[in-house]
Protein backbone atom coordinates (compact mmCIF):
# COMPACT_ATOMS: atom_id res chain seq x y z
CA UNK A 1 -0.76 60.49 -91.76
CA UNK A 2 0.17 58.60 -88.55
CA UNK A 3 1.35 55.31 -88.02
CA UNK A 4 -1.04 53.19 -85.76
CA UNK A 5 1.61 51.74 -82.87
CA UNK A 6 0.81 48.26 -81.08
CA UNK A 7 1.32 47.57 -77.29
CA UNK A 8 2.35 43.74 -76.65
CA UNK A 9 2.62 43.04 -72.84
CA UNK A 10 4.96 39.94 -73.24
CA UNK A 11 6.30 37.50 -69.89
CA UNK A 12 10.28 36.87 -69.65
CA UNK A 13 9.43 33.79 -71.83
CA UNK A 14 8.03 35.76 -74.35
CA UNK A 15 10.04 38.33 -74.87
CA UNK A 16 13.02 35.64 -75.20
CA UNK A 17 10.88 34.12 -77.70
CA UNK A 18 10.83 37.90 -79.39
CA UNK A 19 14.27 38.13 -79.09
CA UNK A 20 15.76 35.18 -80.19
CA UNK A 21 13.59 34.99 -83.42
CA UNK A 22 14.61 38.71 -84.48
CA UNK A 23 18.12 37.52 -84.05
CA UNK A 24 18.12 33.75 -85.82
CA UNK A 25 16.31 35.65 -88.64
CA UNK A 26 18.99 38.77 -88.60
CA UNK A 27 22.19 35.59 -88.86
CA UNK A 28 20.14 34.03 -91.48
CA UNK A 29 20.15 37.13 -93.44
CA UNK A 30 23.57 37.87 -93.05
CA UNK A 31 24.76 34.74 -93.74
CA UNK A 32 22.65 35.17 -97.25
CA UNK A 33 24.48 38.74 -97.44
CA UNK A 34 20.92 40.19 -97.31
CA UNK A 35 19.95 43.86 -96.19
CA UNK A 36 18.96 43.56 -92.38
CA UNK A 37 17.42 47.17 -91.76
CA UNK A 38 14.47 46.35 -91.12
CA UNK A 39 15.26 43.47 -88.25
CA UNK A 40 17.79 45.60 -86.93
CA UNK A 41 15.04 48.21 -86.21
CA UNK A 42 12.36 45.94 -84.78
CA UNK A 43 15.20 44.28 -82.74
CA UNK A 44 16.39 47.63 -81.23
CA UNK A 45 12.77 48.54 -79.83
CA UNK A 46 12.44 45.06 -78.09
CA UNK A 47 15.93 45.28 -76.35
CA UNK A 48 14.81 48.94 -75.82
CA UNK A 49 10.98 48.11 -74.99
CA UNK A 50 10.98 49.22 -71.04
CA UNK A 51 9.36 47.17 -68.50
CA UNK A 52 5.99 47.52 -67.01
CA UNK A 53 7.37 48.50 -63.86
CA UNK A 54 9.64 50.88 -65.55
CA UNK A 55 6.72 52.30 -67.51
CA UNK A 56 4.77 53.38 -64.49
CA UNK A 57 7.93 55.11 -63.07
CA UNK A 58 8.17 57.27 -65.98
CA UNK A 59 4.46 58.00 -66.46
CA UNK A 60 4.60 58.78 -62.37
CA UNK A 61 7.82 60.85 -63.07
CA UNK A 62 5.40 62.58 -66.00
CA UNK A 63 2.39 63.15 -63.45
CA UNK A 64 4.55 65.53 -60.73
């Protein structure tokens, strides 16, 4: 069975927004010595997550 996967298009402010949340609620679990996996995860795709203008290089690079 497949997973279904979500696109978010998200400005600078937004992903910031992303960001900083993922990482305020990783410290707070830390600091409670509580298991972070799954944070650490989601936080990895969005500092991962390419750009827009990076995604239509690749799919370009994909097309030739």
């Amino acid at each position: 069975m497949s997973e279904e996967k979500r696109i978010l298009e998200l400005d600078k402010y937004e992903y910031g927004v992303i960001f900083h949340s993922l990482n305020d609620k990783r410290t707070a679990l830390l600091k409670e010595k509580q298991p972070t996996d799954a944070i650490d995860d989601v936080l990895i795709k969005v500092i991962d997550a390419p750009s827009l203008k990076k995604r239509r290089e690749r799919y370009r690079a994909d097309e030739r």
